[in-house]
PDB file of N, CA and C in Angstrom:
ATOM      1  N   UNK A   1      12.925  17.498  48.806  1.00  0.00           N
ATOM      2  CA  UNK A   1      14.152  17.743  48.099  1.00  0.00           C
ATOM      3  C   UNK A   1      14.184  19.119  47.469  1.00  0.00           C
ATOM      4  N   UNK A   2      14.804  19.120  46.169  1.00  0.00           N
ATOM      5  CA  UNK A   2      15.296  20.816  46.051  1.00  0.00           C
ATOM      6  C   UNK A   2      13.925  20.773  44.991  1.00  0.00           C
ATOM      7  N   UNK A   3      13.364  20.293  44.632  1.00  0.00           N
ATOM      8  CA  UNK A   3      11.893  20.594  43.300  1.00  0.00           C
ATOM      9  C   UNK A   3      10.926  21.196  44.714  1.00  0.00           C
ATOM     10  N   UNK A   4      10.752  20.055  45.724  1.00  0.00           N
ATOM     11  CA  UNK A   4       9.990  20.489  46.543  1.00  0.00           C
ATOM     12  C   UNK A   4      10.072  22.069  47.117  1.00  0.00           C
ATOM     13  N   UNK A   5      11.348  22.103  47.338  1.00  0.00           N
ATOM     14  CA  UNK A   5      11.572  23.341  48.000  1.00  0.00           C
ATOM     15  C   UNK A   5      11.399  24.439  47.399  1.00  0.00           C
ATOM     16  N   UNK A   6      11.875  24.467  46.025  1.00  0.00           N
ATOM     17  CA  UNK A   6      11.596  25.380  44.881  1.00  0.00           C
ATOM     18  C   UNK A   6      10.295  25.423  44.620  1.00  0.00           C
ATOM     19  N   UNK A   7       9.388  24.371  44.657  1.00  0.00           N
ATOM     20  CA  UNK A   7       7.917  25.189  44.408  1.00  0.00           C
ATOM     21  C   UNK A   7       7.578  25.227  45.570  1.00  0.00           C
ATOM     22  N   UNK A   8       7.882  25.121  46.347  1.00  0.00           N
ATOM     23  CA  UNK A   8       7.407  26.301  48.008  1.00  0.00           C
ATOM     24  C   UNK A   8       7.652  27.331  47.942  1.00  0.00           C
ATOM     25  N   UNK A   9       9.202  27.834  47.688  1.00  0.00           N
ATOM     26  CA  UNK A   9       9.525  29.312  47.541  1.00  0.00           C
ATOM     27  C   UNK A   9       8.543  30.003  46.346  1.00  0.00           C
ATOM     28  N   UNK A  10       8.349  29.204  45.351  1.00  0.00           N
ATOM     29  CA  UNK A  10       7.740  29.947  44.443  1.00  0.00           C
ATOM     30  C   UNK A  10       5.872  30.260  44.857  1.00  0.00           C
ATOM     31  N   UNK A  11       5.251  30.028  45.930  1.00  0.00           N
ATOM     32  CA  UNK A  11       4.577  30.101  46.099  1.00  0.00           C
ATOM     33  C   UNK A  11       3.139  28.959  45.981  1.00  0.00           C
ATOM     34  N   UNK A  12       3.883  27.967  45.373  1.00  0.00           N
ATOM     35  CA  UNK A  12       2.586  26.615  45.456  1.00  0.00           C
ATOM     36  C   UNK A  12       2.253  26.545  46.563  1.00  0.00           C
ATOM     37  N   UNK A  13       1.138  26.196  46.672  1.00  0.00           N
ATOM     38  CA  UNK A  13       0.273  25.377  48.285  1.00  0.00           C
ATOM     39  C   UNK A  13       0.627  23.855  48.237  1.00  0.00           C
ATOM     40  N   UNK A  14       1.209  23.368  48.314  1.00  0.00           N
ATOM     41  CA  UNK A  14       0.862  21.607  48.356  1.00  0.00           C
ATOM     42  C   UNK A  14      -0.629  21.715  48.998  1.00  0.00           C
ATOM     43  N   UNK A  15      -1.309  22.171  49.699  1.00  0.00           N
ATOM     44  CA  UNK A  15      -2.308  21.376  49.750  1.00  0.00           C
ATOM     45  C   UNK A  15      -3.675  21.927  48.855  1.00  0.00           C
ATOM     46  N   UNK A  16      -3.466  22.633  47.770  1.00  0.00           N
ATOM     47  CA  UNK A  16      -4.211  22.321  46.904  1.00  0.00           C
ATOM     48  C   UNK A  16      -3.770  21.585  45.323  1.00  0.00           C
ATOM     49  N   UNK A  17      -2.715  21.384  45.364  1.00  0.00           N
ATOM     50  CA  UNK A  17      -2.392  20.103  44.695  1.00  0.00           C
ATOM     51  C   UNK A  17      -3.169  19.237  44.354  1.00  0.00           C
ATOM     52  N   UNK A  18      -3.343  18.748  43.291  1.00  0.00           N
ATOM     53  CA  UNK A  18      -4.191  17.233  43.532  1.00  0.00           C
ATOM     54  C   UNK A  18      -2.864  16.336  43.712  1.00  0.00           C
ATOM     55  N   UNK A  19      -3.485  14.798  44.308  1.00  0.00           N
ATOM     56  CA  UNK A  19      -2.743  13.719  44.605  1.00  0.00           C
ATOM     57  C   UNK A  19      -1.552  13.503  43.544  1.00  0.00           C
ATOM     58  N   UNK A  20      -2.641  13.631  42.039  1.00  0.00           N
ATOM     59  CA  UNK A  20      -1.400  13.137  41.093  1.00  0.00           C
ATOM     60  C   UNK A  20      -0.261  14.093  40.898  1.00  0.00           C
ATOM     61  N   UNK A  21      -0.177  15.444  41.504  1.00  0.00           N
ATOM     62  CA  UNK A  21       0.699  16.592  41.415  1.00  0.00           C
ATOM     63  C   UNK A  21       2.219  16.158  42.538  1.00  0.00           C
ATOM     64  N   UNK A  22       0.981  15.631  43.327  1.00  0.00           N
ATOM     65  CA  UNK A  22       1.782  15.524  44.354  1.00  0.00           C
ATOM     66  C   UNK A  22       2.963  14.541  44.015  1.00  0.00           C
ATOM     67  N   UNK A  23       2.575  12.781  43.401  1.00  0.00           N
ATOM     68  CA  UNK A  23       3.647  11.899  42.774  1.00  0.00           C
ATOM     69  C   UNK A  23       4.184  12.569  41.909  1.00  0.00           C
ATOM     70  N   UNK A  24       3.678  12.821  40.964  1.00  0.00           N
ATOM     71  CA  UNK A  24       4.835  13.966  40.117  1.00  0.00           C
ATOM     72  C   UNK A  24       5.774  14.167  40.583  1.00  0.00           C
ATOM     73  N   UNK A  25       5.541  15.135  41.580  1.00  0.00           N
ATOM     74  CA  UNK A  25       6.672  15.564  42.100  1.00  0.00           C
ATOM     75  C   UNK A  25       7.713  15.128  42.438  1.00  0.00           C
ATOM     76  N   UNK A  26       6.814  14.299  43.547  1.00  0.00           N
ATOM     77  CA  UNK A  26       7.753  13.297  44.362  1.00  0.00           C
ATOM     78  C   UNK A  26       8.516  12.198  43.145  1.00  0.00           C
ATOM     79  N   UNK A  27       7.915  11.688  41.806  1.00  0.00           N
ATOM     80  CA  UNK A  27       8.717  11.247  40.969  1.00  0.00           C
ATOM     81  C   UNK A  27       9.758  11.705  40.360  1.00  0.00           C
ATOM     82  N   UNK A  28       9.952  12.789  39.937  1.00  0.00           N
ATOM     83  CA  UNK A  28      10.457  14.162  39.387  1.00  0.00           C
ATOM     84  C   UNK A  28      12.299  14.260  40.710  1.00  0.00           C
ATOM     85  N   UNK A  29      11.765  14.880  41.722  1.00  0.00           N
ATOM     86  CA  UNK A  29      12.619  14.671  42.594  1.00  0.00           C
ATOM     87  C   UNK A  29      13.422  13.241  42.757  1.00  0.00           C
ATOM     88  N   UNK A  30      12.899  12.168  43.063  1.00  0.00           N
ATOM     89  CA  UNK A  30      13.432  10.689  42.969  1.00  0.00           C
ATOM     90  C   UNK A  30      14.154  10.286  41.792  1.00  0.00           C
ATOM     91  N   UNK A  31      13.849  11.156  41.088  1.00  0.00           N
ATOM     92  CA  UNK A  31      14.677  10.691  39.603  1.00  0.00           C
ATOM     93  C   UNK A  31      16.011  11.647  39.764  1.00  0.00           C
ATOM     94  N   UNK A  32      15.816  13.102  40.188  1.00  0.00           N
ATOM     95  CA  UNK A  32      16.744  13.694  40.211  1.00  0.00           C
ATOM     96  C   UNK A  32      17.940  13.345  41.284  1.00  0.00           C
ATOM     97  N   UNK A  33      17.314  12.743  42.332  1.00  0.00           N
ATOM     98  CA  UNK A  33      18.018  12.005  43.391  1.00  0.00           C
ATOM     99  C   UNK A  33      18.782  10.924  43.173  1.00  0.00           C
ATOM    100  N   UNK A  34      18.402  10.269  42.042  1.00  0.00           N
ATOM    101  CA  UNK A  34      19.522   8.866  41.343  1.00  0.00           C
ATOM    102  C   UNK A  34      20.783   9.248  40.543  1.00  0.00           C
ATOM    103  N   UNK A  35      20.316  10.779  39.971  1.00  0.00           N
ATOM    104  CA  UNK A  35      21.572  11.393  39.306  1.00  0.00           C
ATOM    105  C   UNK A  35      22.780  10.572  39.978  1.00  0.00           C
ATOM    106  N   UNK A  36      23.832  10.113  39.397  1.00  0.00           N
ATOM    107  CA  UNK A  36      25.162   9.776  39.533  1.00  0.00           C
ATOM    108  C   UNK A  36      25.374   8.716  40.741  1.00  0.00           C
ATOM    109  N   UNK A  37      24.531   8.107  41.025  1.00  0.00           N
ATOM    110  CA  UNK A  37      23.956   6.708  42.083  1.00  0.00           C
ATOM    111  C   UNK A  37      24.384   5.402  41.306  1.00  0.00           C
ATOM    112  N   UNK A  38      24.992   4.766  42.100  1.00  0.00           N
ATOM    113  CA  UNK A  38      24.654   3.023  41.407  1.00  0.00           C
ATOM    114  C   UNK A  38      23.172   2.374  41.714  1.00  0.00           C
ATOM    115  N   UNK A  39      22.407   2.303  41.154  1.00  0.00           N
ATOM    116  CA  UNK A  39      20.754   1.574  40.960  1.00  0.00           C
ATOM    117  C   UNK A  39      20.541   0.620  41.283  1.00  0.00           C
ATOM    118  N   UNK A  40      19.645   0.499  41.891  1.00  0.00           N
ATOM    119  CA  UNK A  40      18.846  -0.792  42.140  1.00  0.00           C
ATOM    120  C   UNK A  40      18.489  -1.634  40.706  1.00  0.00           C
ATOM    121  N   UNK A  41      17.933  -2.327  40.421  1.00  0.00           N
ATOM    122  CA  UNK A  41      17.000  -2.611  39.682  1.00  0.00           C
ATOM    123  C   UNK A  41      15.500  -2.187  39.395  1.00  0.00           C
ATOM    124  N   UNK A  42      15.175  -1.840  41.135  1.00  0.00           N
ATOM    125  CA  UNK A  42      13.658  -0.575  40.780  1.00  0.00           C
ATOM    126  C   UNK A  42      14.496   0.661  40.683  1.00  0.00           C
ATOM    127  N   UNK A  43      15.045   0.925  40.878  1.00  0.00           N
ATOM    128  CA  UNK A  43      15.618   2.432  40.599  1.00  0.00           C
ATOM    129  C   UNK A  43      15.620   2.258  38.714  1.00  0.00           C
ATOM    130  N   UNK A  44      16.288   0.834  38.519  1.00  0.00           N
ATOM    131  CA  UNK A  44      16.552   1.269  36.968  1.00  0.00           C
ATOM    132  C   UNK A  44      15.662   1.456  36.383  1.00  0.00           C
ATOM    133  N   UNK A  45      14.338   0.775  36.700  1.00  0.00           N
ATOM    134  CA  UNK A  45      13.244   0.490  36.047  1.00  0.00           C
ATOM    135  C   UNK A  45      12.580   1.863  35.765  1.00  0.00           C
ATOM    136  N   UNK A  46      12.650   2.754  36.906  1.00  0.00           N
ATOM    137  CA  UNK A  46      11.606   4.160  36.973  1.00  0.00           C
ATOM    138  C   UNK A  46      12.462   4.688  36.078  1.00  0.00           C
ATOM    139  N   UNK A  47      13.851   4.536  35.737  1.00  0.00           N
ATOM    140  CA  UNK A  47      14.431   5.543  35.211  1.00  0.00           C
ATOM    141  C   UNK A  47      14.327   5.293  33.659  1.00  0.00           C
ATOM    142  N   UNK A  48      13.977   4.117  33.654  1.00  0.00           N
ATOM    143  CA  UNK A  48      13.871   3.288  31.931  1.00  0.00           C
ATOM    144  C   UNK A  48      12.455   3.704  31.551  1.00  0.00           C
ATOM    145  N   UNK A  49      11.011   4.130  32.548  1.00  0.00           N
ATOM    146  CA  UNK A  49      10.205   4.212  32.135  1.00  0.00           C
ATOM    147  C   UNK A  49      10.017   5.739  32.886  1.00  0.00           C
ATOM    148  N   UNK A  50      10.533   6.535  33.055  1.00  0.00           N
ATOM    149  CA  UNK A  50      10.122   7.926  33.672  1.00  0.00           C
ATOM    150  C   UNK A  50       9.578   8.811  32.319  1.00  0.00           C
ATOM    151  N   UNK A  51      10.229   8.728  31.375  1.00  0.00           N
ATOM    152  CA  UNK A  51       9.303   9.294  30.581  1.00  0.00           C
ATOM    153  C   UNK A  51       7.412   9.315  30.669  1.00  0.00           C
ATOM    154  N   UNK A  52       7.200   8.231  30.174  1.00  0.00           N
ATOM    155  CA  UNK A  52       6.110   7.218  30.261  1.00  0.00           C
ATOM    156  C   UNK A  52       5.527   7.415  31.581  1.00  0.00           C
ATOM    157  N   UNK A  53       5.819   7.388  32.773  1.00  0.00           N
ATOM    158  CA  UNK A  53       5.443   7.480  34.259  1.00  0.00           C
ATOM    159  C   UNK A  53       4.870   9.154  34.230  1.00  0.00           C
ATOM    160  N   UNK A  54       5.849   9.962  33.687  1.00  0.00           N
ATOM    161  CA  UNK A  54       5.867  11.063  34.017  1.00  0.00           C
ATOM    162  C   UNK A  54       4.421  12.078  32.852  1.00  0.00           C
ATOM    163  N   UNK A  55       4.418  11.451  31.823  1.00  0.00           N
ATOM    164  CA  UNK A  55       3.440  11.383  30.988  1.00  0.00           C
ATOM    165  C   UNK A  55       2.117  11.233  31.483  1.00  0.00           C
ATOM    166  N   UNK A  56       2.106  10.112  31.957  1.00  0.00           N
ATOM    167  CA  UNK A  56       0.978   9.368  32.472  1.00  0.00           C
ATOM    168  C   UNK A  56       0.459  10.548  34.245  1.00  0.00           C
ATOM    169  N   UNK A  57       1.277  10.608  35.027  1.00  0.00           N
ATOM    170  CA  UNK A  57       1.102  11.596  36.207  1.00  0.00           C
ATOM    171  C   UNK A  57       1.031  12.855  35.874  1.00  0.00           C
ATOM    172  N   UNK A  58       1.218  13.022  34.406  1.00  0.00           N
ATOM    173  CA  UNK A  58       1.342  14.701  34.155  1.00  0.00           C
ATOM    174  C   UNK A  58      -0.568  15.050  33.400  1.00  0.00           C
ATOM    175  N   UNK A  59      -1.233  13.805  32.782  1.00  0.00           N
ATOM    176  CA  UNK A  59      -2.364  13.967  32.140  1.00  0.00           C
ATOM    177  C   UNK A  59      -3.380  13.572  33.775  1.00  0.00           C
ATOM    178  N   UNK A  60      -2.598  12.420  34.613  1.00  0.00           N
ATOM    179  CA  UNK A  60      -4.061  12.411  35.496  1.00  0.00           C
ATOM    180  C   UNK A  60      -3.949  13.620  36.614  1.00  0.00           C
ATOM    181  N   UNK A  61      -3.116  14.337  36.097  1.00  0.00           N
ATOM    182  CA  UNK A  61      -2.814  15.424  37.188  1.00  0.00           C
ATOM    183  C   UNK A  61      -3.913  16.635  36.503  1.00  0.00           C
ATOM    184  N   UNK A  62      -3.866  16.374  35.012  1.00  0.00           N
ATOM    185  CA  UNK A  62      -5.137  17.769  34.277  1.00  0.00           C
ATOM    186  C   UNK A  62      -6.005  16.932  34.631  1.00  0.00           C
ATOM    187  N   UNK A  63      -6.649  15.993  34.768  1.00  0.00           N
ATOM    188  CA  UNK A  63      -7.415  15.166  35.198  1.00  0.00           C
ATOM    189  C   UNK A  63      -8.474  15.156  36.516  1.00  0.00           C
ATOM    190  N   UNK A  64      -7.820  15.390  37.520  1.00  0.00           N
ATOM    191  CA  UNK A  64      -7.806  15.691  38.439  1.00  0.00           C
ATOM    192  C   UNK A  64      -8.199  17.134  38.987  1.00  0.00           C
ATOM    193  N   UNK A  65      -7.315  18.185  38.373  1.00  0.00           N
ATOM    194  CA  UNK A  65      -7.337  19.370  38.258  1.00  0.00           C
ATOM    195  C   UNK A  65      -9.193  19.699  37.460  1.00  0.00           C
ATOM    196  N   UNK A  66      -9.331  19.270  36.534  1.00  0.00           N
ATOM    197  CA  UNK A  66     -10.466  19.193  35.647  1.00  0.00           C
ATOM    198  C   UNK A  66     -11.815  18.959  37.131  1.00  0.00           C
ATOM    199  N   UNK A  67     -11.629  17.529  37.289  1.00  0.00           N
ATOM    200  CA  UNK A  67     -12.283  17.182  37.906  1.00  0.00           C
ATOM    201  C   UNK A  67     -12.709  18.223  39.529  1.00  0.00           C
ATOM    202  N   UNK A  68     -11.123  18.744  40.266  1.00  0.00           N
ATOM    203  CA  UNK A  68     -11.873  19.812  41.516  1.00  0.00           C
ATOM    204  C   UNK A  68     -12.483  21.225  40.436  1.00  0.00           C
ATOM    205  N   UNK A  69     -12.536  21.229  39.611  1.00  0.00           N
ATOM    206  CA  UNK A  69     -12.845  22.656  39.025  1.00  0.00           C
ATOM    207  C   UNK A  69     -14.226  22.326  38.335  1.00  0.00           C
ATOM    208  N   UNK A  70     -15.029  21.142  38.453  1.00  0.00           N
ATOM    209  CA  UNK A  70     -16.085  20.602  37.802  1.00  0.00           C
ATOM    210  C   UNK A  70     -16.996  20.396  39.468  1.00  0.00           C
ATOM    211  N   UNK A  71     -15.931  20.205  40.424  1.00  0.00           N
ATOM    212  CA  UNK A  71     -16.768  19.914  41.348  1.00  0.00           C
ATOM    213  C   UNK A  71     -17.353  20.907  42.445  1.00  0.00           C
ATOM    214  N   UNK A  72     -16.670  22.206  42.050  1.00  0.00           N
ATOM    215  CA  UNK A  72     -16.671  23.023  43.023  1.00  0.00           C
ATOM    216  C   UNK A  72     -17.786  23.965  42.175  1.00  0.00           C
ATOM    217  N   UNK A  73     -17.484  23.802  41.008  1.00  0.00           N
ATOM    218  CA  UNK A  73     -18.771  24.446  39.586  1.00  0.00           C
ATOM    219  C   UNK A  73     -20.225  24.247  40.335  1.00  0.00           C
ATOM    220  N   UNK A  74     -20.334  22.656  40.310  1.00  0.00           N
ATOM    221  CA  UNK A  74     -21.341  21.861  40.794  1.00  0.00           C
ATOM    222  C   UNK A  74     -21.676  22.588  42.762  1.00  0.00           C
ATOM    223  N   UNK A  75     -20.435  22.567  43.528  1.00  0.00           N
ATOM    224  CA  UNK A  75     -21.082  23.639  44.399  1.00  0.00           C
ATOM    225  C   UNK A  75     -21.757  24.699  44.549  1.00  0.00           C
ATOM    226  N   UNK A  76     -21.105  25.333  43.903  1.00  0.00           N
ATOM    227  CA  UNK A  76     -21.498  26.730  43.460  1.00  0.00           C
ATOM    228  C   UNK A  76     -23.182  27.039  42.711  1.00  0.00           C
ATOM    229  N   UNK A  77     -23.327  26.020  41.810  1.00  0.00           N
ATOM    230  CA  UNK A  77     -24.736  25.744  41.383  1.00  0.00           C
ATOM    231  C   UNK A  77     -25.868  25.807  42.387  1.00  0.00           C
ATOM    232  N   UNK A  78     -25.144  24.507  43.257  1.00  0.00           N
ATOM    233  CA  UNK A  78     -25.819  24.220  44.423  1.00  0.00           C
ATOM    234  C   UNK A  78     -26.091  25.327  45.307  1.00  0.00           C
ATOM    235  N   UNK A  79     -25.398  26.160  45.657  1.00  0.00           N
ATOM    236  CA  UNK A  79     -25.547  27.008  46.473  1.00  0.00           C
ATOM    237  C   UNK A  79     -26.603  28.093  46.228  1.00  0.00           C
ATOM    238  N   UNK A  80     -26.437  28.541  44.618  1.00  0.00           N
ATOM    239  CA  UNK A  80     -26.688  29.490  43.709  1.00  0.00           C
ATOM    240  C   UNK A  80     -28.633  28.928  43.710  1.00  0.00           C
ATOM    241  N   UNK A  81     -29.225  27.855  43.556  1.00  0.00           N
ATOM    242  CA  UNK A  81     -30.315  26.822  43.705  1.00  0.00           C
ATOM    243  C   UNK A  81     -31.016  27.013  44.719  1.00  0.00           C
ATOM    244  N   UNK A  82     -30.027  27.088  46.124  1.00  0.00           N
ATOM    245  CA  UNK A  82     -30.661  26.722  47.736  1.00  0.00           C
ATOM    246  C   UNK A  82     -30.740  29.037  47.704  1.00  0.00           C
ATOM    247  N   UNK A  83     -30.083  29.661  47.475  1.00  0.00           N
ATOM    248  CA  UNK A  83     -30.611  30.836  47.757  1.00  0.00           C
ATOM    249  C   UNK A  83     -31.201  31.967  47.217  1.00  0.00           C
ATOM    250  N   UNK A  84     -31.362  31.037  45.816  1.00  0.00           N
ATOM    251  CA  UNK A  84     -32.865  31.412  44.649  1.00  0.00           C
ATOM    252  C   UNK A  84     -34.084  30.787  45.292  1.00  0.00           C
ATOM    253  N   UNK A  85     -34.209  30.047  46.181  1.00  0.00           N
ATOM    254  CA  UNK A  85     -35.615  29.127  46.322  1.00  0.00           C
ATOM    255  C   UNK A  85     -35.369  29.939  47.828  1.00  0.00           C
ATOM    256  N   UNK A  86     -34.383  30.410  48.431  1.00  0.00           N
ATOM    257  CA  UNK A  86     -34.982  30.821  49.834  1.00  0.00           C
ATOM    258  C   UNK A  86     -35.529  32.342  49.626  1.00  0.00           C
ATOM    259  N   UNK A  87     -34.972  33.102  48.767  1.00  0.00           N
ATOM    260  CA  UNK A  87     -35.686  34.495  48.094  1.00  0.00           C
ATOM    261  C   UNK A  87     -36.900  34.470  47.490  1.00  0.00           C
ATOM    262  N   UNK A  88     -37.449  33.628  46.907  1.00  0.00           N
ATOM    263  CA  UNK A  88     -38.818  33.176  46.198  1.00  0.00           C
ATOM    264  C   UNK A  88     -39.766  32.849  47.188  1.00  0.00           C
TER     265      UNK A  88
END
């Protein structure tokens, strides 16, 4: 949709996104997509709790983020380990 498209033009990668960036989004957009719609009952529901949804996908998204930047640390160690012991 148009969020998607707008952070393409702006230069995001989707594929370094984490997962929870990714629902975000896709929540974010889906909400903007009900604008001026008659609702389902799950439609009403996301829209009664999107705050809350969006809260919740916006912390496991630092979460996440935290986590590839802890794990790639931990590569880097690794690497830093295997070509101190092959110089020695």
């Amino acid at each position: 949709g148009q969020i998607a498209a707008a952070r393409q033009s702006a230069g995001i990668a989707t594929d370094r996104m984490t997962e929870a960036h990714k629902q975000l989004l896709a929540l974010q957009q889906r909400i903007s997509d009900l604008d001026g719609k008659k609702l389902t009952a799950d439609e009403k529901s996301v829209l009664a709790r999107k705050d809350e949804l969006i809260q919740a996908l916006t912390l496991l998204d630092v979460k996440q983020q935290e986590l590839q930047k802890q794990t790639a640390l931990n590569d880097l160690k690794k690497k830093t380990i295997q070509l101190t012991s092959q110089l020695a």
